[in-house]
PDB file of N, CA and C in Angstrom:
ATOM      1  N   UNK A   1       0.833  -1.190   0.000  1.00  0.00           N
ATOM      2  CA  UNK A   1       0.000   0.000   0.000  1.00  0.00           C
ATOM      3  C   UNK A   1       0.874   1.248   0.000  1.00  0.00           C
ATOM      4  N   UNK A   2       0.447   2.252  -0.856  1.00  0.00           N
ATOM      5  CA  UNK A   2       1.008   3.460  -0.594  1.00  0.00           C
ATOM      6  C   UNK A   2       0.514   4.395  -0.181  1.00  0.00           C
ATOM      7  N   UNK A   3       1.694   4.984   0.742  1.00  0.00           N
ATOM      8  CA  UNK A   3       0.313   6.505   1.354  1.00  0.00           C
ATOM      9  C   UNK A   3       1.063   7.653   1.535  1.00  0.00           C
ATOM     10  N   UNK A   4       0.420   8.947   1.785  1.00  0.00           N
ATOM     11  CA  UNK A   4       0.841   9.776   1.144  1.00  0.00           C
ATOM     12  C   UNK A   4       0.104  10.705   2.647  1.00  0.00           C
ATOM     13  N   UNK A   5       0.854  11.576   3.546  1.00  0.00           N
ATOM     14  CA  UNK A   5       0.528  12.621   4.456  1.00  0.00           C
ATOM     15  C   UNK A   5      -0.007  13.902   3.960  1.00  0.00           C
ATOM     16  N   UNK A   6      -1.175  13.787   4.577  1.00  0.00           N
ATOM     17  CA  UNK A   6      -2.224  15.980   3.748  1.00  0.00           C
ATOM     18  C   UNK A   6      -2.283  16.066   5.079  1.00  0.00           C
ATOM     19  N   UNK A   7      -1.914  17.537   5.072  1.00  0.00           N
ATOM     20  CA  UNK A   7      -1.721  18.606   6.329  1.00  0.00           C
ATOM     21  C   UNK A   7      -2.924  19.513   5.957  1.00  0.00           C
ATOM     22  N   UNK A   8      -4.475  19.663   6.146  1.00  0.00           N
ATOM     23  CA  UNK A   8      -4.921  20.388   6.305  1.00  0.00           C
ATOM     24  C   UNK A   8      -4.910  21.826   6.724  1.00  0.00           C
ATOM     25  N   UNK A   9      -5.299  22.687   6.592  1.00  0.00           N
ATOM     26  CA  UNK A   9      -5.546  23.829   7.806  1.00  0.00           C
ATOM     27  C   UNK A   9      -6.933  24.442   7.574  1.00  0.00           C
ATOM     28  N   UNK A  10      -7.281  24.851   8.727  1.00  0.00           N
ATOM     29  CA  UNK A  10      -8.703  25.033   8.710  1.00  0.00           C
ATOM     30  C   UNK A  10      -8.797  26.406   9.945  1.00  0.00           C
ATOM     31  N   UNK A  11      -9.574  27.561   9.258  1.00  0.00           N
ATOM     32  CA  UNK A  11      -9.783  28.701   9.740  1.00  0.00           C
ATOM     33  C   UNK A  11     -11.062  28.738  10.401  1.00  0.00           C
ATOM     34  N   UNK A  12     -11.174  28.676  11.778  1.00  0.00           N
ATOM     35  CA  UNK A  12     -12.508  29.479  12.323  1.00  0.00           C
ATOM     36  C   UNK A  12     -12.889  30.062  11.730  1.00  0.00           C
ATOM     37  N   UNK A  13     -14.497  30.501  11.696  1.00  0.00           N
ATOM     38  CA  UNK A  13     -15.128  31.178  11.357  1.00  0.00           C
ATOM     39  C   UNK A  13     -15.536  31.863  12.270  1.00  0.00           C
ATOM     40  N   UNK A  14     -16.385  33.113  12.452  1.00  0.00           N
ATOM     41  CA  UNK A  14     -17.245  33.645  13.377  1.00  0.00           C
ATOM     42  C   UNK A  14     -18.262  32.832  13.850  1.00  0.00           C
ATOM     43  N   UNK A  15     -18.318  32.814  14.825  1.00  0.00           N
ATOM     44  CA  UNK A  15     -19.954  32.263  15.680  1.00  0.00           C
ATOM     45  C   UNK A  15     -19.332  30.614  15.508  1.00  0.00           C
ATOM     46  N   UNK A  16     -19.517  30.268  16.891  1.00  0.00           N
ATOM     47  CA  UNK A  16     -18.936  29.476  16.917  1.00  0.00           C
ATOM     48  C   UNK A  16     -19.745  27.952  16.899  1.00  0.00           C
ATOM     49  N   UNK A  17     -19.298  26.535  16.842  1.00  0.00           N
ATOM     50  CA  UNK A  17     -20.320  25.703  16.524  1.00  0.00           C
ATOM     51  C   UNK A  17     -20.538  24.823  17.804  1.00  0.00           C
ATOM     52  N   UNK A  18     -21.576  23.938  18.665  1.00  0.00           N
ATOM     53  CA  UNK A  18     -21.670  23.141  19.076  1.00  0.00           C
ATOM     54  C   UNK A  18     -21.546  21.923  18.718  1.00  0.00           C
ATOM     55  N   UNK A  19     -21.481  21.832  17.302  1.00  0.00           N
ATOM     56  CA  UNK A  19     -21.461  20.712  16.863  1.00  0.00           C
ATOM     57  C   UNK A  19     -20.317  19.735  16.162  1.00  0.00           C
ATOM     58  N   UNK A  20     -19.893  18.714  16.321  1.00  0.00           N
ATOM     59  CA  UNK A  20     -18.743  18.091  16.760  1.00  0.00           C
ATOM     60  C   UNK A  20     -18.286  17.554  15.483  1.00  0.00           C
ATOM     61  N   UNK A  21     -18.084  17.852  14.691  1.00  0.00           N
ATOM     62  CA  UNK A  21     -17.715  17.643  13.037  1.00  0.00           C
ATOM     63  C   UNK A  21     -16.764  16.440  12.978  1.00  0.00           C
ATOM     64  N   UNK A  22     -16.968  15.895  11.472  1.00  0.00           N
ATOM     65  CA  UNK A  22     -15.503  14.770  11.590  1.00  0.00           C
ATOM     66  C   UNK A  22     -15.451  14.995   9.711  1.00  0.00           C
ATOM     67  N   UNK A  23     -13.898  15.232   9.656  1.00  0.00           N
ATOM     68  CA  UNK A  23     -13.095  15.709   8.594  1.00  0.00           C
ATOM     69  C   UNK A  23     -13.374  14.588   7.499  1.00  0.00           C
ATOM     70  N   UNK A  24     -14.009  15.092   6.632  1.00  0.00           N
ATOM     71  CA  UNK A  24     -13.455  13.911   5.499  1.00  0.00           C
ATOM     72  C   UNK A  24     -12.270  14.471   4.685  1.00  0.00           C
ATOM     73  N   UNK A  25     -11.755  13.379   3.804  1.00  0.00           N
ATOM     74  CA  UNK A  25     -10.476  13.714   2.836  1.00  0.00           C
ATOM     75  C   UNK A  25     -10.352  12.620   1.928  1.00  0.00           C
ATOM     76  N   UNK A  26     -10.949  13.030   0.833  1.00  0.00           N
ATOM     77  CA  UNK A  26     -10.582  11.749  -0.566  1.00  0.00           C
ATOM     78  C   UNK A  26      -9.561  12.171  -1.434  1.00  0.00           C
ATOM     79  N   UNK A  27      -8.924  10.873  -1.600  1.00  0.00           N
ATOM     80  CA  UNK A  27      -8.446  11.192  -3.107  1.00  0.00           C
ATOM     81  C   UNK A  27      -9.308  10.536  -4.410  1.00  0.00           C
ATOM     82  N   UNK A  28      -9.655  11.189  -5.527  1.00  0.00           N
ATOM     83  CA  UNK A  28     -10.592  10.889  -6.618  1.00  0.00           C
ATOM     84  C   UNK A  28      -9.744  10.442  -7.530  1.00  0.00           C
ATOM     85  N   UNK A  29     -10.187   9.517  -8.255  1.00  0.00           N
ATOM     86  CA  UNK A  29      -9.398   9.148  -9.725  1.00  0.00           C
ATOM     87  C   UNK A  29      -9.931  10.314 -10.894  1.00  0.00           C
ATOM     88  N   UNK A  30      -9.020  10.206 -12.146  1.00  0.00           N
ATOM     89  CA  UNK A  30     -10.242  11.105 -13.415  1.00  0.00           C
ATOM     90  C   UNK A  30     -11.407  11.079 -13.310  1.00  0.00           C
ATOM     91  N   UNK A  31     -11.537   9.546 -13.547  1.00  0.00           N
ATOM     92  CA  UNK A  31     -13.048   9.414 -13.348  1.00  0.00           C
ATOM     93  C   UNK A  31     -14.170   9.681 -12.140  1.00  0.00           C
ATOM     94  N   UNK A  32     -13.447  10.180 -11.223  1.00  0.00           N
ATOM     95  CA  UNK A  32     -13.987  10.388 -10.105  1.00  0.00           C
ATOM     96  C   UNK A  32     -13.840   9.557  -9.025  1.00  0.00           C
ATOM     97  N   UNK A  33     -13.428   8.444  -9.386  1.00  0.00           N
ATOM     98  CA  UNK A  33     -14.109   7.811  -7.928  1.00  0.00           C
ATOM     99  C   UNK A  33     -12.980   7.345  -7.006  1.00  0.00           C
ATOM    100  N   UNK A  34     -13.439   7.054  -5.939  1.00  0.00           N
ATOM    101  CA  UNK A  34     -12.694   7.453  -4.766  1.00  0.00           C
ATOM    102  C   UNK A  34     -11.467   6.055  -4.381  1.00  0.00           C
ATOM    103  N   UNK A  35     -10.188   6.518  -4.714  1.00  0.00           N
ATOM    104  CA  UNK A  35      -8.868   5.903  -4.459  1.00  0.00           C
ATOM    105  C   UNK A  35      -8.544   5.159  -3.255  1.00  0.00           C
ATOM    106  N   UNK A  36      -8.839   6.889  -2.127  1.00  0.00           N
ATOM    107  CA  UNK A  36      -8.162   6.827  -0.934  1.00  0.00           C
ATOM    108  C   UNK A  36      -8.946   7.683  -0.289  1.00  0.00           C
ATOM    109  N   UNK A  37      -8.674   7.326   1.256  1.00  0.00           N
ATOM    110  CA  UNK A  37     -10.020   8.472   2.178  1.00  0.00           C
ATOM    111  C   UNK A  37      -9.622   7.981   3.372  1.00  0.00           C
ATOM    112  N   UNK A  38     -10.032   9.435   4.270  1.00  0.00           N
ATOM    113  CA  UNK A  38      -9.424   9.034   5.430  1.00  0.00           C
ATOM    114  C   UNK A  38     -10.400   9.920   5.989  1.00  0.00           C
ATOM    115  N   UNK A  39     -11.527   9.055   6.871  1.00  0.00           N
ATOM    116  CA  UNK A  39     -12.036  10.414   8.181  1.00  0.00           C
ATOM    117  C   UNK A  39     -11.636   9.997   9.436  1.00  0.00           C
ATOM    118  N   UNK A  40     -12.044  11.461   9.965  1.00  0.00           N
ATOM    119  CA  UNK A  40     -11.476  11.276  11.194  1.00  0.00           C
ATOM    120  C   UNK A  40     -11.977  12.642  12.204  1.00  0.00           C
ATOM    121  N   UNK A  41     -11.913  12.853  13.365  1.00  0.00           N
ATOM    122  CA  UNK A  41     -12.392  13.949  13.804  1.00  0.00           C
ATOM    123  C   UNK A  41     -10.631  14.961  13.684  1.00  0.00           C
ATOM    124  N   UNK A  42     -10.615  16.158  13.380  1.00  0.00           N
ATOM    125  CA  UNK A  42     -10.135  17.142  13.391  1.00  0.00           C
ATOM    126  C   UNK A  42      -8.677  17.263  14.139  1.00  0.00           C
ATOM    127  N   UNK A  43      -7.547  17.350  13.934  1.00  0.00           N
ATOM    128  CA  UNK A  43      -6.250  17.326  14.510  1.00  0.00           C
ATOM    129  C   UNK A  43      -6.446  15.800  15.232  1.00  0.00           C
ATOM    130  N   UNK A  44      -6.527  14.491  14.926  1.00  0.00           N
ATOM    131  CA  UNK A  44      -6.916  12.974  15.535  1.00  0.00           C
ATOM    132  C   UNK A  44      -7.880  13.302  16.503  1.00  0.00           C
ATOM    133  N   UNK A  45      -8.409  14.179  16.609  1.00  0.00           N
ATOM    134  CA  UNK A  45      -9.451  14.547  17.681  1.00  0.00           C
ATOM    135  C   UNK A  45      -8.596  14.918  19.112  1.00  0.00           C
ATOM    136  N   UNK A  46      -7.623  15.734  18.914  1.00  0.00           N
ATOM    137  CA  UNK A  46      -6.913  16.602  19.563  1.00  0.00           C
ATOM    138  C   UNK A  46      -7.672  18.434  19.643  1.00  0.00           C
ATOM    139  N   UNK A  47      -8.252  18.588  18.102  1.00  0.00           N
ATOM    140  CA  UNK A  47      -8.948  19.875  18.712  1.00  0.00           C
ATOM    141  C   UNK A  47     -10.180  19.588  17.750  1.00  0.00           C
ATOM    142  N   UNK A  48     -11.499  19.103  18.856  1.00  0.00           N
ATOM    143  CA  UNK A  48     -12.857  18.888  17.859  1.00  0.00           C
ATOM    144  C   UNK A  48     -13.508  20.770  17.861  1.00  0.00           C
ATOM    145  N   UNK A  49     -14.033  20.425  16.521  1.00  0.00           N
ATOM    146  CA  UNK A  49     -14.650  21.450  16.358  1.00  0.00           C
ATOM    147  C   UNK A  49     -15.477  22.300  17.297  1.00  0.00           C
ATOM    148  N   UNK A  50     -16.513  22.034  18.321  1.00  0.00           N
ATOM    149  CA  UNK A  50     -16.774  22.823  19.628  1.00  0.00           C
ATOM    150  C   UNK A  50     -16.125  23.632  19.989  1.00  0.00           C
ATOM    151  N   UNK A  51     -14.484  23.357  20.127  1.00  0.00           N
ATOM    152  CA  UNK A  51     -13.724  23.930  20.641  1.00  0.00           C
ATOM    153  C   UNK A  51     -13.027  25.292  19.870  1.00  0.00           C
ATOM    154  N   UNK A  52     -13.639  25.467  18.905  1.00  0.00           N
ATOM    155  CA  UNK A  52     -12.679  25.990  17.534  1.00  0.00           C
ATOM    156  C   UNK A  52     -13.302  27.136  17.899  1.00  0.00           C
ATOM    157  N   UNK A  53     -11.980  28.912  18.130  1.00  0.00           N
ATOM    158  CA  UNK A  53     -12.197  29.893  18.255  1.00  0.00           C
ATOM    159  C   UNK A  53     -12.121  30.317  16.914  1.00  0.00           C
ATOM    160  N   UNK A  54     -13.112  31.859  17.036  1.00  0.00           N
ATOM    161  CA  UNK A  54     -13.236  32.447  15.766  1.00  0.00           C
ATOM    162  C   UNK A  54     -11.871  33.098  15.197  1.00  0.00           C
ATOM    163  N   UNK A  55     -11.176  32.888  14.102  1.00  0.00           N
ATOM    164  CA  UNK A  55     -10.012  33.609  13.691  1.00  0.00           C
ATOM    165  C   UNK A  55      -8.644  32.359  13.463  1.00  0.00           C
ATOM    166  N   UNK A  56      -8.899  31.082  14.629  1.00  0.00           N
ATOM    167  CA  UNK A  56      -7.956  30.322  14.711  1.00  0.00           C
ATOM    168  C   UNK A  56      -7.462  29.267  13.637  1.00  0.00           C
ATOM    169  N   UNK A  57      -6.826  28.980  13.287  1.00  0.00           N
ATOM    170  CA  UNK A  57      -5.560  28.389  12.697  1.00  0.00           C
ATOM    171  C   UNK A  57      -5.594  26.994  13.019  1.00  0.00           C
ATOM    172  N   UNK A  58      -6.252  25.550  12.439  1.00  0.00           N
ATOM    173  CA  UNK A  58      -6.122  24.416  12.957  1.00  0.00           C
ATOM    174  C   UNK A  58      -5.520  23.711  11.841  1.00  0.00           C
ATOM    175  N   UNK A  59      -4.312  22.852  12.927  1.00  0.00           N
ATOM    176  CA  UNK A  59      -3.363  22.197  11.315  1.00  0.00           C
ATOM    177  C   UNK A  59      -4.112  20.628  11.700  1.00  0.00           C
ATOM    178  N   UNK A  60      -4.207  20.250  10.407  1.00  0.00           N
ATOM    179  CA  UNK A  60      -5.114  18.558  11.016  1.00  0.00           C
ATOM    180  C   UNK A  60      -4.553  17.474   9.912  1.00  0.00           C
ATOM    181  N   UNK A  61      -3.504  16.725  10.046  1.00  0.00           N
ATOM    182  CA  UNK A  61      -3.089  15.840   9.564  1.00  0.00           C
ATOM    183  C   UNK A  61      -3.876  14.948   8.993  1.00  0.00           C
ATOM    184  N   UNK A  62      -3.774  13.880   7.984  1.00  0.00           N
ATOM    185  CA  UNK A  62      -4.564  12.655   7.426  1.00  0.00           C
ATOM    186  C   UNK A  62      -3.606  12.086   6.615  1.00  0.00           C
ATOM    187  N   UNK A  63      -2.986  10.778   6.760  1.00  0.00           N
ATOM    188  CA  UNK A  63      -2.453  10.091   6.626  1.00  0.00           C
ATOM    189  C   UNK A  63      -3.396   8.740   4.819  1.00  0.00           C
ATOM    190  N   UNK A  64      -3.054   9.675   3.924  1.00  0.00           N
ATOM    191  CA  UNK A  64      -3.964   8.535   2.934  1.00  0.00           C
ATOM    192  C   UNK A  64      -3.263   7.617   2.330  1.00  0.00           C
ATOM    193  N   UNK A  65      -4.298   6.307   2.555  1.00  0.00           N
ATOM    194  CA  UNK A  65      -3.888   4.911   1.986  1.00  0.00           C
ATOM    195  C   UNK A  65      -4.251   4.519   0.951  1.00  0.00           C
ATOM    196  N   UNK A  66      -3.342   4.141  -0.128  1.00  0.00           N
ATOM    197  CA  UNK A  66      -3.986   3.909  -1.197  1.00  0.00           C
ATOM    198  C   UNK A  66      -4.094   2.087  -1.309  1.00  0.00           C
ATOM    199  N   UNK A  67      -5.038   1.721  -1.611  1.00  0.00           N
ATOM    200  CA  UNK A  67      -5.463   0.404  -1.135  1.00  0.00           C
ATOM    201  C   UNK A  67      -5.552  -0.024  -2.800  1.00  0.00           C
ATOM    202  N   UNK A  68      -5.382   0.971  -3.735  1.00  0.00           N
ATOM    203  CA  UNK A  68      -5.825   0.390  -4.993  1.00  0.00           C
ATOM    204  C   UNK A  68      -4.553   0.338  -6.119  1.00  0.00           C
ATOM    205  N   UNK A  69      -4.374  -0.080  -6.905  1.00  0.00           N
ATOM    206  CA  UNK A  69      -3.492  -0.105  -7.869  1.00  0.00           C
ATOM    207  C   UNK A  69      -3.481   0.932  -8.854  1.00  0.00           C
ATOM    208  N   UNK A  70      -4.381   1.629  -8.912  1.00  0.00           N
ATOM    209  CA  UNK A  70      -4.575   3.017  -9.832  1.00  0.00           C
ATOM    210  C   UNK A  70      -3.605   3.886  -9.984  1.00  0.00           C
ATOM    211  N   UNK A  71      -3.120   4.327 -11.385  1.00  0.00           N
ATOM    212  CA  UNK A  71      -2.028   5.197 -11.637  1.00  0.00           C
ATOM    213  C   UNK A  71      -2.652   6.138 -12.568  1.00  0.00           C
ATOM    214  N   UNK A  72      -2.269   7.337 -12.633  1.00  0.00           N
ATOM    215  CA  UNK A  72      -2.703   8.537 -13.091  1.00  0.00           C
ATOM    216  C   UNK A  72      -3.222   9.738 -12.506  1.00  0.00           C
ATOM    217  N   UNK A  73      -4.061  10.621 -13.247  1.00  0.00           N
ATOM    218  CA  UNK A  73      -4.103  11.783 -12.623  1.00  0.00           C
ATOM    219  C   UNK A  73      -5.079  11.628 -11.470  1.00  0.00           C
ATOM    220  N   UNK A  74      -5.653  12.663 -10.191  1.00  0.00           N
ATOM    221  CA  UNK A  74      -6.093  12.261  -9.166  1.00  0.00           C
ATOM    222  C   UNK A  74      -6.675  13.668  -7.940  1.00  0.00           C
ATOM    223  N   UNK A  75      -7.175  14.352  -8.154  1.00  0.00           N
ATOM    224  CA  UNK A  75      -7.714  15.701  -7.330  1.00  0.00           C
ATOM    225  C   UNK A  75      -8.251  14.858  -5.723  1.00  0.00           C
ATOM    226  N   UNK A  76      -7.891  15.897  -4.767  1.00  0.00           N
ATOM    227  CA  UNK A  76      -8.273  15.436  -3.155  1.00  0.00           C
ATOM    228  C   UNK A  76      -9.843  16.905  -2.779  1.00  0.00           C
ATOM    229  N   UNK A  77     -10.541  16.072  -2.380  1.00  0.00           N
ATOM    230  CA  UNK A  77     -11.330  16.749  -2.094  1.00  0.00           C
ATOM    231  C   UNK A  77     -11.569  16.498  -0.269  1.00  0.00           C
ATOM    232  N   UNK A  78     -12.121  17.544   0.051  1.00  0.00           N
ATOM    233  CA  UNK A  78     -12.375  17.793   1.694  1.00  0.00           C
ATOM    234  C   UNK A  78     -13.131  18.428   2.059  1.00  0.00           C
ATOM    235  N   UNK A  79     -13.503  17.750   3.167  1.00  0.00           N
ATOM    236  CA  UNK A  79     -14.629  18.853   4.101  1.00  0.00           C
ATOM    237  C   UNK A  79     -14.988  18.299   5.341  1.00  0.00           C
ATOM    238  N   UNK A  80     -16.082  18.620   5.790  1.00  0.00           N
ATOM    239  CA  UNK A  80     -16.642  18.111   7.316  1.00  0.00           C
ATOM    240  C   UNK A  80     -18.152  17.757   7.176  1.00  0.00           C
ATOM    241  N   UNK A  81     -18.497  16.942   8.255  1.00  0.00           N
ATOM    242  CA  UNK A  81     -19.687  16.352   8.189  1.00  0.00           C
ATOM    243  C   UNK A  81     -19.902  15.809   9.191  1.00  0.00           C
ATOM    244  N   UNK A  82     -21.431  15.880   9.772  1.00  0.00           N
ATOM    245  CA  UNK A  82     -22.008  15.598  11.336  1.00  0.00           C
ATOM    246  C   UNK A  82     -21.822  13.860  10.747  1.00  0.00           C
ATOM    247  N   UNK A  83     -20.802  13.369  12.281  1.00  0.00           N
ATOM    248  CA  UNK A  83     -20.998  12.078  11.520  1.00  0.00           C
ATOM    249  C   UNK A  83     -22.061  11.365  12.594  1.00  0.00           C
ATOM    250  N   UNK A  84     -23.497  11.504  12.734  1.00  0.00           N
ATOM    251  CA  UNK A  84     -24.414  11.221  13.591  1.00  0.00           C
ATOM    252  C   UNK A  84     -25.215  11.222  12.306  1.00  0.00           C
ATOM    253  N   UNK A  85     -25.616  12.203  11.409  1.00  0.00           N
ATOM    254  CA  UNK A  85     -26.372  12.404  10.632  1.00  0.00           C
ATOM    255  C   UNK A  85     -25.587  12.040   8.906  1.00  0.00           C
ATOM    256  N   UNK A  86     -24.618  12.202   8.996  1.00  0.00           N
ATOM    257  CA  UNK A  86     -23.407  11.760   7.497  1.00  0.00           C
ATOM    258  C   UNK A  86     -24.080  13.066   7.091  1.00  0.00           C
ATOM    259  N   UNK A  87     -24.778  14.144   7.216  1.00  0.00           N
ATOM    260  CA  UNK A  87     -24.858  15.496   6.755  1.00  0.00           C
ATOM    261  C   UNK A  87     -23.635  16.434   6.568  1.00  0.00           C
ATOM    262  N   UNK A  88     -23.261  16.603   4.949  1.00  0.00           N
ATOM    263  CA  UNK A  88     -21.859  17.728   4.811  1.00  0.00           C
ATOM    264  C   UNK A  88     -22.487  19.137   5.409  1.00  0.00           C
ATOM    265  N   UNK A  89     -21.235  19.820   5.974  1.00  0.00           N
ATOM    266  CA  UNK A  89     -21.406  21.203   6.105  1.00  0.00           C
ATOM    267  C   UNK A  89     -21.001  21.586   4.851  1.00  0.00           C
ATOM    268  N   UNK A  90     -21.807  22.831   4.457  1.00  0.00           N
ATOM    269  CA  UNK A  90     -21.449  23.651   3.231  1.00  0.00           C
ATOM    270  C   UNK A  90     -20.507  24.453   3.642  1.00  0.00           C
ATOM    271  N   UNK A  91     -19.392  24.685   2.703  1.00  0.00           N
ATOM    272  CA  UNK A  91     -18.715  26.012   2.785  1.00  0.00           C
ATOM    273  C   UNK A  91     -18.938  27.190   2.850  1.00  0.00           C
ATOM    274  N   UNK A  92     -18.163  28.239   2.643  1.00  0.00           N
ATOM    275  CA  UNK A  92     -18.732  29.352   2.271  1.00  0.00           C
ATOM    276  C   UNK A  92     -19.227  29.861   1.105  1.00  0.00           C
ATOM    277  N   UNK A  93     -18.877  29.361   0.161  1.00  0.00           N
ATOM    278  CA  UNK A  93     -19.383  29.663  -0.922  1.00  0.00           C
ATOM    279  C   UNK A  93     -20.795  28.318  -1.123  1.00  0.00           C
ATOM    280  N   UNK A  94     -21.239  28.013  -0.146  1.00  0.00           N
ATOM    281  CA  UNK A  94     -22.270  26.918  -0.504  1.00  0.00           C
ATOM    282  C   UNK A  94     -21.960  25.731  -0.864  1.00  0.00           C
ATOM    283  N   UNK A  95     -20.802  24.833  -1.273  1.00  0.00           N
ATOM    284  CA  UNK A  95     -20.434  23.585  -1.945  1.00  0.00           C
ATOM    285  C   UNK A  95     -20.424  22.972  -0.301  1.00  0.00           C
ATOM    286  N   UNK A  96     -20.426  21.684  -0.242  1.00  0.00           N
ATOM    287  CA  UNK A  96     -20.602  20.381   0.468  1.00  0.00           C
ATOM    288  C   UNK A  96     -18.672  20.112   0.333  1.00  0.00           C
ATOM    289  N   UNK A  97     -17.845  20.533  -0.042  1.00  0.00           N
ATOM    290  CA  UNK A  97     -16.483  20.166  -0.189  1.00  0.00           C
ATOM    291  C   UNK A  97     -15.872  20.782  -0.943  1.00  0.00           C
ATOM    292  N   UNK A  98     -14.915  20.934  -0.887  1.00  0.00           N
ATOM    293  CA  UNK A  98     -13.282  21.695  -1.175  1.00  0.00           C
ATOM    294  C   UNK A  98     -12.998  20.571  -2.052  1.00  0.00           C
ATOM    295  N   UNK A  99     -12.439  21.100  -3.681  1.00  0.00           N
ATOM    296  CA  UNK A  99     -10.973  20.997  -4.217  1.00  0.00           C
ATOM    297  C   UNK A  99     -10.371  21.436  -3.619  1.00  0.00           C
ATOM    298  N   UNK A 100      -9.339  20.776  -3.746  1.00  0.00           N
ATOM    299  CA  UNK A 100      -7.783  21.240  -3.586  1.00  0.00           C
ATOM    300  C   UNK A 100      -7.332  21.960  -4.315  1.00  0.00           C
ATOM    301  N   UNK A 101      -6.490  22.935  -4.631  1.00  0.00           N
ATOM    302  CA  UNK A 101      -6.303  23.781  -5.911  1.00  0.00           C
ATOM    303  C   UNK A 101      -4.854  22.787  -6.409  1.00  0.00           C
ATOM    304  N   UNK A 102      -4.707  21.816  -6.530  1.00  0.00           N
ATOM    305  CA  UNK A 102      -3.213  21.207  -6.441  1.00  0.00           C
ATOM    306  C   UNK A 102      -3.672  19.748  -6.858  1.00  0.00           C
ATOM    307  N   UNK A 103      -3.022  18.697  -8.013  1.00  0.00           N
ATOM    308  CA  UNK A 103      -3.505  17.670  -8.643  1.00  0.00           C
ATOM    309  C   UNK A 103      -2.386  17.241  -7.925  1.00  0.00           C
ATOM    310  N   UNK A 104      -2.930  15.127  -8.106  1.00  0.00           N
ATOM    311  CA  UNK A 104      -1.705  14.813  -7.681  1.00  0.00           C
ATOM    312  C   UNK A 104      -1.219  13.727  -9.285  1.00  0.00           C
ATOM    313  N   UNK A 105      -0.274  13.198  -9.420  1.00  0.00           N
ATOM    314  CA  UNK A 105      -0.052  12.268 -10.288  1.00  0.00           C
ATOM    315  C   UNK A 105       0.115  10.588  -9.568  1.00  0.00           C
ATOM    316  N   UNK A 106      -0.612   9.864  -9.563  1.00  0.00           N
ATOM    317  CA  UNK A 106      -0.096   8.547  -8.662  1.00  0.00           C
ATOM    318  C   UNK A 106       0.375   7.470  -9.839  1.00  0.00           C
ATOM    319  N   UNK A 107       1.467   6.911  -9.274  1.00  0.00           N
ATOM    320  CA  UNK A 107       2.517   6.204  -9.526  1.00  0.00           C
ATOM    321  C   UNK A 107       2.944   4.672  -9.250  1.00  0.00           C
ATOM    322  N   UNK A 108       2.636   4.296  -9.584  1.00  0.00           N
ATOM    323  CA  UNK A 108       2.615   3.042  -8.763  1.00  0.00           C
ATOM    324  C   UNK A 108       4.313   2.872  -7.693  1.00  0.00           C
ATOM    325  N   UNK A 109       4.111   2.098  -6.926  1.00  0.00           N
ATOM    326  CA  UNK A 109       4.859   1.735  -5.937  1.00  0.00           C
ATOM    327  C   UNK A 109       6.316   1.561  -6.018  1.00  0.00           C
ATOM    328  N   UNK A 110       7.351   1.877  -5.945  1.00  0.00           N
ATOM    329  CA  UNK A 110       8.821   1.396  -6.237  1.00  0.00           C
ATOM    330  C   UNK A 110       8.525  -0.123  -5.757  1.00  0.00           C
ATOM    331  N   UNK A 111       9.504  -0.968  -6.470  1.00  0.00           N
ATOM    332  CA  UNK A 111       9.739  -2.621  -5.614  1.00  0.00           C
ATOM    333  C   UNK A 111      10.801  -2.639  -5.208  1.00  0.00           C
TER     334      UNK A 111
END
């Protein structure tokens, strides 16, 4: 298996949330569909969202496994979601998840 470390960061917003979010993070093939994924609550659940002041700076690691043999091009998408309900939070601009502005190329494995 190969895997590959994404360092998130994630900015408070104003008004703050009660509600306890858990990070998703895919990697997509061309065709879309999903490679690699990793959820998890927010910094390993070192700082859950409740806790998140307005203005602050959260770096949140995810460690992705690629479980598949797929080589070629590959976009990571992200976001958060009540995982009680699997309901995405929208961004600010309204979308359910983040591109990445950054492609990756996957390669298969050295032997």
């Amino acid at each position: 298996d190969q895997s590959l470390p994404i360092t998130l960061y994630w900015r408070a917003l104003e008004g703050a949330t009660n509600a306890d979010y858990t990070v998703f993070t895919h990697v997509l093939a061309a065709d879309g569909h999903l490679i690699a994924q990793h959820d998890g609550p927010p910094a390993g659940g070192a700082r859950p969202t409740p806790g998140w002041l307005p203005g602050e700076i959260i770096a949140d690691r995810h460690d992705m496994t690629f479980r598949e043999t797929y080589t070629g091009p590959a976009t990571i998408e992200v976001g958060l979601y009540d995982a009680a309900t699997l309901e995405r939070v929208p961004t600010v601009t309204g979308e359910t998840r983040a591109l990445l502005p950054s492609s990756l190329d996957v390669q298969p494995p050295d032997r």
